[in-house]
PDB file of N, CA and C in Angstrom:
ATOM      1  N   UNK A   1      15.135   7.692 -13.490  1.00  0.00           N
ATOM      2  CA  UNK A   1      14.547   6.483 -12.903  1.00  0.00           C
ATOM      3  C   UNK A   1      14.848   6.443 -11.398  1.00  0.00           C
ATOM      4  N   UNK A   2      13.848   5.927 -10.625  1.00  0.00           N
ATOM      5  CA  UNK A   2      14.268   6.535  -9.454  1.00  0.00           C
ATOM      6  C   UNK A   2      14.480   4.342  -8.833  1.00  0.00           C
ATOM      7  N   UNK A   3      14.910   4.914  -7.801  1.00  0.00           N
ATOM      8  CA  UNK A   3      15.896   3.846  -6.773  1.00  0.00           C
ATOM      9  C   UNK A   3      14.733   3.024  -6.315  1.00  0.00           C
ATOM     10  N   UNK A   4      14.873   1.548  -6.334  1.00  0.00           N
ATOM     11  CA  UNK A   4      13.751   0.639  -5.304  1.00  0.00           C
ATOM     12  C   UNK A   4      13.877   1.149  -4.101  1.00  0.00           C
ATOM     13  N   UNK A   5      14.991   1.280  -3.569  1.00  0.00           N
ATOM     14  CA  UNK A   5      15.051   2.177  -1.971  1.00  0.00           C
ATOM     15  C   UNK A   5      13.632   3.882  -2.060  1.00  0.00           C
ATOM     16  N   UNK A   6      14.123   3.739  -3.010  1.00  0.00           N
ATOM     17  CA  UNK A   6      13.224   5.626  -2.969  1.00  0.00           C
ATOM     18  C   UNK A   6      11.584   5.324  -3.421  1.00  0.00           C
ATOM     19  N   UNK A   7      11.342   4.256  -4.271  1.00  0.00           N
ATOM     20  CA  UNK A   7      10.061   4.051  -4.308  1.00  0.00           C
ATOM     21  C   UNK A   7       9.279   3.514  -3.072  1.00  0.00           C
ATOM     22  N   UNK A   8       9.882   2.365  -2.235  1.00  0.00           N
ATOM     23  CA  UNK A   8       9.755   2.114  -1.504  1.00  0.00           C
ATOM     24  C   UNK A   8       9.435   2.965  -0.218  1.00  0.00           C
ATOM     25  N   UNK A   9      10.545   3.904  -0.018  1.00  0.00           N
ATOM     26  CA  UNK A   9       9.905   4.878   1.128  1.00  0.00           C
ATOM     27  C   UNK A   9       8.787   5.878   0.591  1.00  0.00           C
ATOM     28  N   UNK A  10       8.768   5.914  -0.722  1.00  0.00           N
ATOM     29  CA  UNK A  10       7.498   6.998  -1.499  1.00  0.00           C
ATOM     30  C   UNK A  10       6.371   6.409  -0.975  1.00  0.00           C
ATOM     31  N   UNK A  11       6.133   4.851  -0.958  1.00  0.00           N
ATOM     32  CA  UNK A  11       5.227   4.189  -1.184  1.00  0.00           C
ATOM     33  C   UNK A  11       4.716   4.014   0.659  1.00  0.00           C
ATOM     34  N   UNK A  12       5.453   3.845   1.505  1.00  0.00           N
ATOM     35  CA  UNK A  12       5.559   3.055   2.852  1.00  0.00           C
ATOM     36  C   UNK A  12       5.242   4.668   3.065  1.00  0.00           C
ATOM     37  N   UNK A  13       5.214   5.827   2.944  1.00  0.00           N
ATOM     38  CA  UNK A  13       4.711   7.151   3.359  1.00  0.00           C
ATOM     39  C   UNK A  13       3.510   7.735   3.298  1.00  0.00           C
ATOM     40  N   UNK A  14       3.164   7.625   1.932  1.00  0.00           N
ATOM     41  CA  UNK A  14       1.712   7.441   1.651  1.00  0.00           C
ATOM     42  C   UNK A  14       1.068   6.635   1.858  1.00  0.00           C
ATOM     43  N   UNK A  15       1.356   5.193   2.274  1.00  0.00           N
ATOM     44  CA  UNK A  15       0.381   4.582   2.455  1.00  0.00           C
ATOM     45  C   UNK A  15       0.315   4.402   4.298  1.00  0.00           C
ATOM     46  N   UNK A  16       1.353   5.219   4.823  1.00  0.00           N
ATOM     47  CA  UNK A  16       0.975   5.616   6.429  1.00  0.00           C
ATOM     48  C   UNK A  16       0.541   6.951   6.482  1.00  0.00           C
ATOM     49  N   UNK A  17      -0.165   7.512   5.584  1.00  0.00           N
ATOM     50  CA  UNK A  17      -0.858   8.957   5.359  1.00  0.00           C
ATOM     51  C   UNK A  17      -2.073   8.613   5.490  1.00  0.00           C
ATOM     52  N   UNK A  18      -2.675   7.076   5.360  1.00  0.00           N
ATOM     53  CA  UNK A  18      -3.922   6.743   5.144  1.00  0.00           C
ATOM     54  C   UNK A  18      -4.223   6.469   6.513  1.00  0.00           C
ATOM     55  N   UNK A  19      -5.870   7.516   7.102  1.00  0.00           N
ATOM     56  CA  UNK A  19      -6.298   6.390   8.225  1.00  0.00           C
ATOM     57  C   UNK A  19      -6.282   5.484   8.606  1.00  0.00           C
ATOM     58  N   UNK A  20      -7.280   4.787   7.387  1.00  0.00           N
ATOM     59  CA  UNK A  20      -7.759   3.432   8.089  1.00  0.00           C
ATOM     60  C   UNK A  20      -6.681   2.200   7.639  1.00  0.00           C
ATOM     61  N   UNK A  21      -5.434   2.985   7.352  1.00  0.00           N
ATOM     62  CA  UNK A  21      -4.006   1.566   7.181  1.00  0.00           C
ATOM     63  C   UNK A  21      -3.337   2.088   8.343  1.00  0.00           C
ATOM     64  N   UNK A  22      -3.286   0.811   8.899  1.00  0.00           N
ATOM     65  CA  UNK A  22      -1.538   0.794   9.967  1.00  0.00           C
ATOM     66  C   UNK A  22      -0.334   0.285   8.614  1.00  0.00           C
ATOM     67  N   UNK A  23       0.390   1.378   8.254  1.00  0.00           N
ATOM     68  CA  UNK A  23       1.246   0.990   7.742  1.00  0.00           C
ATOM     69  C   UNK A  23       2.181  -0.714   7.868  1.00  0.00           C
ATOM     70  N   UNK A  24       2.378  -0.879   8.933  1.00  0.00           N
ATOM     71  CA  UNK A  24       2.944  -2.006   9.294  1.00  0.00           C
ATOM     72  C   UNK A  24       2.021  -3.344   8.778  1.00  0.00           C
ATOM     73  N   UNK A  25       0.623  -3.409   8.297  1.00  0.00           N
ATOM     74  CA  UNK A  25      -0.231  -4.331   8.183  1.00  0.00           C
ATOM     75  C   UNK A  25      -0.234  -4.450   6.623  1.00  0.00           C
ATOM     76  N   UNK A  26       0.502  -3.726   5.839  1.00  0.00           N
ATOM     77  CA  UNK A  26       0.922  -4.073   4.329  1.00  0.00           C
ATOM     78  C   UNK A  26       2.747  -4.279   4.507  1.00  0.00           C
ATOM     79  N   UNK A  27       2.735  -4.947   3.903  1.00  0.00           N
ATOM     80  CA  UNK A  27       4.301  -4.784   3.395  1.00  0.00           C
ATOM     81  C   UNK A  27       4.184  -4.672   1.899  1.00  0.00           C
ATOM     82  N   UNK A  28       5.606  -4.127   1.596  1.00  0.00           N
ATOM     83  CA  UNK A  28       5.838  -3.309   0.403  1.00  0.00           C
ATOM     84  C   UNK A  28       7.064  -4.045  -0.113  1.00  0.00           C
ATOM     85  N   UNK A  29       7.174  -4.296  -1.428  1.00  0.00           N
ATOM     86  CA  UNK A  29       8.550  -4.768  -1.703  1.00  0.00           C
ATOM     87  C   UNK A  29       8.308  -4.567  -3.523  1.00  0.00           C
ATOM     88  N   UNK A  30       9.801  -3.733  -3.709  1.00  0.00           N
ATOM     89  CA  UNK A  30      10.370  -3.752  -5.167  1.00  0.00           C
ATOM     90  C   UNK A  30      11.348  -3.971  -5.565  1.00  0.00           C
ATOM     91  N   UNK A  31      11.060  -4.362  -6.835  1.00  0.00           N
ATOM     92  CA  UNK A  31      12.276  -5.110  -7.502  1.00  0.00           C
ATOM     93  C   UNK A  31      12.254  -4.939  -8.610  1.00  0.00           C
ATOM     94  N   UNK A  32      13.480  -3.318  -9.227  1.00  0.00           N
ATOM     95  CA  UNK A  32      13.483  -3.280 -10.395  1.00  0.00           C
ATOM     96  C   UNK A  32      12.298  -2.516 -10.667  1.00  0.00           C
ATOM     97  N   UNK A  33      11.763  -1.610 -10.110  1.00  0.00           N
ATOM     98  CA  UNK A  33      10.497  -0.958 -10.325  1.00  0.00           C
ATOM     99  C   UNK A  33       9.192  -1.739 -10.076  1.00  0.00           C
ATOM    100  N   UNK A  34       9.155  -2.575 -10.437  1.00  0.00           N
ATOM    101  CA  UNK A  34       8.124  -3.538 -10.051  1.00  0.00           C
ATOM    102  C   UNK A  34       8.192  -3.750  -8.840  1.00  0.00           C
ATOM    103  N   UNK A  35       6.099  -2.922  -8.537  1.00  0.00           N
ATOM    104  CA  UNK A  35       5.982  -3.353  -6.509  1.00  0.00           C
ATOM    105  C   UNK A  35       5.111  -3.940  -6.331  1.00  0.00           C
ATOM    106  N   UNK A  36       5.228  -4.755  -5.582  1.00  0.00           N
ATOM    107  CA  UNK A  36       3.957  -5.934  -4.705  1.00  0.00           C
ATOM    108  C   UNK A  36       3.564  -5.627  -3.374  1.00  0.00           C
ATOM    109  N   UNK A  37       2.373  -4.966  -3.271  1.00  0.00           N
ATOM    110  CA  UNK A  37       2.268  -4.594  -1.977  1.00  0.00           C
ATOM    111  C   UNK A  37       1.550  -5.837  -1.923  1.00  0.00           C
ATOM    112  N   UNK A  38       1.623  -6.724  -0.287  1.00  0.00           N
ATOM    113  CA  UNK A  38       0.650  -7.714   0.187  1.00  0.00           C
ATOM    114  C   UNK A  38       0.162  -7.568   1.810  1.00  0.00           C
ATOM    115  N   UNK A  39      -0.208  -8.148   2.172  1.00  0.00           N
ATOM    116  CA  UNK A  39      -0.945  -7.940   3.481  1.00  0.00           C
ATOM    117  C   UNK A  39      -2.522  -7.845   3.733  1.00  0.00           C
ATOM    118  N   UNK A  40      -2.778  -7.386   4.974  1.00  0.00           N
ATOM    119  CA  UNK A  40      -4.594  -7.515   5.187  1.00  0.00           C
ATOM    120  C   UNK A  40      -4.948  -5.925   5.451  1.00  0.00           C
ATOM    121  N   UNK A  41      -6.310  -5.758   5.002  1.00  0.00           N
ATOM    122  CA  UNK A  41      -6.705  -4.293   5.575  1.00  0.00           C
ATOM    123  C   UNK A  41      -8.105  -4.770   5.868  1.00  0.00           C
ATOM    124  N   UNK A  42      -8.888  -3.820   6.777  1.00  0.00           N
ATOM    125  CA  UNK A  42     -10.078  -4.174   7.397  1.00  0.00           C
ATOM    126  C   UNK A  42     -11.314  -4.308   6.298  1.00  0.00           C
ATOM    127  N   UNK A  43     -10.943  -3.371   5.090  1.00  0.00           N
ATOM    128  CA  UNK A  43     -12.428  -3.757   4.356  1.00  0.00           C
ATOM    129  C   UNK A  43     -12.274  -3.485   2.632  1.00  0.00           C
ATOM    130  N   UNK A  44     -13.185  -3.786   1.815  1.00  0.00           N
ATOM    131  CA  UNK A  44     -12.729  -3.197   0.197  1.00  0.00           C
ATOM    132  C   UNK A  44     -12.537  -1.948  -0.050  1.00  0.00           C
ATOM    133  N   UNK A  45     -13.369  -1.046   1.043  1.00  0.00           N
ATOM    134  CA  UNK A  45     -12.762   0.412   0.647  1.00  0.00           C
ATOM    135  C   UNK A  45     -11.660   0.615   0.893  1.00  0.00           C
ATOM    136  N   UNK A  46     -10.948   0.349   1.929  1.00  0.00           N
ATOM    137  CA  UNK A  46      -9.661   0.504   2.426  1.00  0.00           C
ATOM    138  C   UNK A  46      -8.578  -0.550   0.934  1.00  0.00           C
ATOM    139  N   UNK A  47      -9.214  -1.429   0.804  1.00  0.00           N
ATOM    140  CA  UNK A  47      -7.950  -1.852  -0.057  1.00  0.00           C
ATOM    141  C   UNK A  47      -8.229  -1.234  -1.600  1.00  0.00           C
ATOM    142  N   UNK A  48      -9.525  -0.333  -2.032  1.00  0.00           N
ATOM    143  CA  UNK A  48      -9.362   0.213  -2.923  1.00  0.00           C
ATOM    144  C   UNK A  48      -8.688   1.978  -2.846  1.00  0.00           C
ATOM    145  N   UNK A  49      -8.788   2.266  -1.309  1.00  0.00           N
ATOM    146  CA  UNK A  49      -8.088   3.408  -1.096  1.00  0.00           C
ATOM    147  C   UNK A  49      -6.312   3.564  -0.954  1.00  0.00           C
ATOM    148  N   UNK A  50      -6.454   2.296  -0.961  1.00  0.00           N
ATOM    149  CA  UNK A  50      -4.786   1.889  -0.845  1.00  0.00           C
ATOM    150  C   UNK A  50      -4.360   1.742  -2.569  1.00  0.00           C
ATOM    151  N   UNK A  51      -4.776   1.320  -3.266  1.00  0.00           N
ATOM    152  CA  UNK A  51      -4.641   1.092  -4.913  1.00  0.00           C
ATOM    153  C   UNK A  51      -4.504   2.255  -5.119  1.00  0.00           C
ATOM    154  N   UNK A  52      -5.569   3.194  -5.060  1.00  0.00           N
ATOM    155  CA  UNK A  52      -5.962   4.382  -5.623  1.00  0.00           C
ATOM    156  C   UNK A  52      -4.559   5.224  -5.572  1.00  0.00           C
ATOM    157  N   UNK A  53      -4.159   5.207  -3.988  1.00  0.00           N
ATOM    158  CA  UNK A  53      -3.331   6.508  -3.569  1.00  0.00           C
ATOM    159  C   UNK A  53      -1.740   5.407  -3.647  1.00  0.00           C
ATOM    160  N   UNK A  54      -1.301   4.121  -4.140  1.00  0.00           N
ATOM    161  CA  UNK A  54      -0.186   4.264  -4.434  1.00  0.00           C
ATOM    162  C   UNK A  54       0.005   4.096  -5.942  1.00  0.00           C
ATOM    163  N   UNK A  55      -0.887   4.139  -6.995  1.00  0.00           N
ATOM    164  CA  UNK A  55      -0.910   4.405  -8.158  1.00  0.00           C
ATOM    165  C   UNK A  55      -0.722   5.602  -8.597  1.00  0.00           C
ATOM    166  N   UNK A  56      -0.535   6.826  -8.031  1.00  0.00           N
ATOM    167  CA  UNK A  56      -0.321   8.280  -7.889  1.00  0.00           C
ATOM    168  C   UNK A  56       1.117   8.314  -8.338  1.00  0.00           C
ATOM    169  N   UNK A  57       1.434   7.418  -7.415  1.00  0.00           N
ATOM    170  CA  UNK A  57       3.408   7.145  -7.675  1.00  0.00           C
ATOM    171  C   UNK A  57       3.924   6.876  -8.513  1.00  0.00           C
ATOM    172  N   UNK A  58       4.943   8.006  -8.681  1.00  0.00           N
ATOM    173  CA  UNK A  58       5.693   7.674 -10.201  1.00  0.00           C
ATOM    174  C   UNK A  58       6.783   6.581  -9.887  1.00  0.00           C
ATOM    175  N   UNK A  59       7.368   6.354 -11.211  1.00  0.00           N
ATOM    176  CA  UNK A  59       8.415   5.734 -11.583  1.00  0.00           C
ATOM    177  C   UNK A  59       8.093   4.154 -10.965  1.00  0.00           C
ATOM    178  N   UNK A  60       6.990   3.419 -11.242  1.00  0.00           N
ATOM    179  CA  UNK A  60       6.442   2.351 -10.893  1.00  0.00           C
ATOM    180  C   UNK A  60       6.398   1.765 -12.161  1.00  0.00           C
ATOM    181  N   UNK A  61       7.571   0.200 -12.461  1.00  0.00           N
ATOM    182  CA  UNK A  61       7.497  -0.240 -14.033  1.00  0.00           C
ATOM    183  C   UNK A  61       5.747  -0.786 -14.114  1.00  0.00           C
ATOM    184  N   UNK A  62       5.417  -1.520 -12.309  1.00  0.00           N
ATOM    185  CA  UNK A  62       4.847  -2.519 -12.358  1.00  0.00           C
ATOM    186  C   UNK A  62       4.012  -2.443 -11.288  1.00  0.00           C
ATOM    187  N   UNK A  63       2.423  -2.777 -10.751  1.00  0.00           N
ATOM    188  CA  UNK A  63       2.094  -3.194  -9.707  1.00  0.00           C
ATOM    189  C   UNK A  63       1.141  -4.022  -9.595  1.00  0.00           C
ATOM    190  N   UNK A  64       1.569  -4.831  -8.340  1.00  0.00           N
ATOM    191  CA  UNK A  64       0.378  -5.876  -8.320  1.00  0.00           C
ATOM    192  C   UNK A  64       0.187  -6.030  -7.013  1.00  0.00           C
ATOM    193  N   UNK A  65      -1.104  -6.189  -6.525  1.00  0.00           N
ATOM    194  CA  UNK A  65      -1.534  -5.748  -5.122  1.00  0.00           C
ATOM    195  C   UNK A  65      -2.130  -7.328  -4.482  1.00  0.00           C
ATOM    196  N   UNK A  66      -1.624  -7.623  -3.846  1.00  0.00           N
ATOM    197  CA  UNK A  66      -2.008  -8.457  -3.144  1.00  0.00           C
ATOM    198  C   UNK A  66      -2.742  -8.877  -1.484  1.00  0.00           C
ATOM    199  N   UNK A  67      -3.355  -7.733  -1.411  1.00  0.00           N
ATOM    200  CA  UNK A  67      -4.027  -7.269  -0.004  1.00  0.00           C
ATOM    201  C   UNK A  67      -5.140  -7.773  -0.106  1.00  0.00           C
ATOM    202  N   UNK A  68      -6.236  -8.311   1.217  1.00  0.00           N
ATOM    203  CA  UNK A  68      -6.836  -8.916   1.083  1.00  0.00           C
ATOM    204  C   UNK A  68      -7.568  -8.590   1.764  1.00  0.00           C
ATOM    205  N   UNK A  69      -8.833  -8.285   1.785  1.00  0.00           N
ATOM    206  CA  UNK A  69      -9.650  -7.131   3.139  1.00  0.00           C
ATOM    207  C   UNK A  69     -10.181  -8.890   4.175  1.00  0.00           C
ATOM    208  N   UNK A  70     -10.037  -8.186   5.507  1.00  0.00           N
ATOM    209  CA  UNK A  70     -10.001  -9.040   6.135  1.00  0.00           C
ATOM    210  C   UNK A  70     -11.192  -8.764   7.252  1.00  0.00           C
ATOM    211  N   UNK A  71     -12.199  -9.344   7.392  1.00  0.00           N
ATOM    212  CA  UNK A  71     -12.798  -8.408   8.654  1.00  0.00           C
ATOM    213  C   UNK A  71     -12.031  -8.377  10.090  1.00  0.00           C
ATOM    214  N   UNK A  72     -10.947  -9.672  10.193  1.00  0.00           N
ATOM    215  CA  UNK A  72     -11.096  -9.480  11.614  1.00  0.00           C
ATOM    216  C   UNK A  72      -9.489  -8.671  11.609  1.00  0.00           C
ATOM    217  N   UNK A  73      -9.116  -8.239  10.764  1.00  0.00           N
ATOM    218  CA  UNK A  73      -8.008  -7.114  10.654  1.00  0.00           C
ATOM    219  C   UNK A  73      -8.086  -5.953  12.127  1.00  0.00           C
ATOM    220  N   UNK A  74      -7.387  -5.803  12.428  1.00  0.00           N
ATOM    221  CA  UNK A  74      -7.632  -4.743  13.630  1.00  0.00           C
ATOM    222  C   UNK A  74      -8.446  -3.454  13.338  1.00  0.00           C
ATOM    223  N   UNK A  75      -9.581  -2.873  13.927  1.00  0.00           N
ATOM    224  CA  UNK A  75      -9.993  -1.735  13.238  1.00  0.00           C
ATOM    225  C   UNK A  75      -9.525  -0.797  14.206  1.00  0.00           C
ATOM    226  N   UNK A  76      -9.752  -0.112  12.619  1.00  0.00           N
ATOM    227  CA  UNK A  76      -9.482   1.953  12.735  1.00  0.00           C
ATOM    228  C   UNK A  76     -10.849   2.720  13.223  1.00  0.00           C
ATOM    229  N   UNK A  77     -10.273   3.828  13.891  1.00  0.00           N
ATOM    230  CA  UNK A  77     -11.712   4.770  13.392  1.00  0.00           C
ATOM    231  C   UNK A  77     -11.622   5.144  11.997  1.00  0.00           C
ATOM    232  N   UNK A  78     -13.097   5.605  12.187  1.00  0.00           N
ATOM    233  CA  UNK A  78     -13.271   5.754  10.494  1.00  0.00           C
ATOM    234  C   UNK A  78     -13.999   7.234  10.394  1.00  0.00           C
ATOM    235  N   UNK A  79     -13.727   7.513   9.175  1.00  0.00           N
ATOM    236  CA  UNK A  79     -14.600   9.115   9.344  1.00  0.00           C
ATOM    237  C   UNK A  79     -15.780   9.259   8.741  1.00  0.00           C
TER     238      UNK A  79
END
């Protein structure tokens, strides 16, 4: 079983692997395996590309996503 410290940086890595996230514009928090990411991202793809790629992650009891696509979120380039 791995450490809330270690999921946490699993999670805060991959999800600054993603373009169109500024890491800093989600926060991440677990407790007990169970993670709540919340915050804003610029659009639904972005907050379904964010689901997608921290569901990859093991040793997660629990997740529930609370991000909210925002238009006036700061934008990224996009590819």
């Amino acid at each position: 079983m791995r450490t809330d410290a270690e999921l946490k940086a699993d999670l805060m890595e991959r999800l600054d692997a993603i373009p169109a996230v500024n890491g800093s514009e989600i926060e991440v928090s677990v407790d007990h395996g169970m993670v709540t990411l919340s915050g804003e991202v610029d659009t639904h793809q972005t907050r379904f590309q964010v689901e997608r790629t921290v569901r990859r992650v093991s040793g997660m009891r629990g997740l529930e996503i609370k991000i909210k696509p925002s238009p006036s979120a700061p934008k990224r380039h996009h590819h």
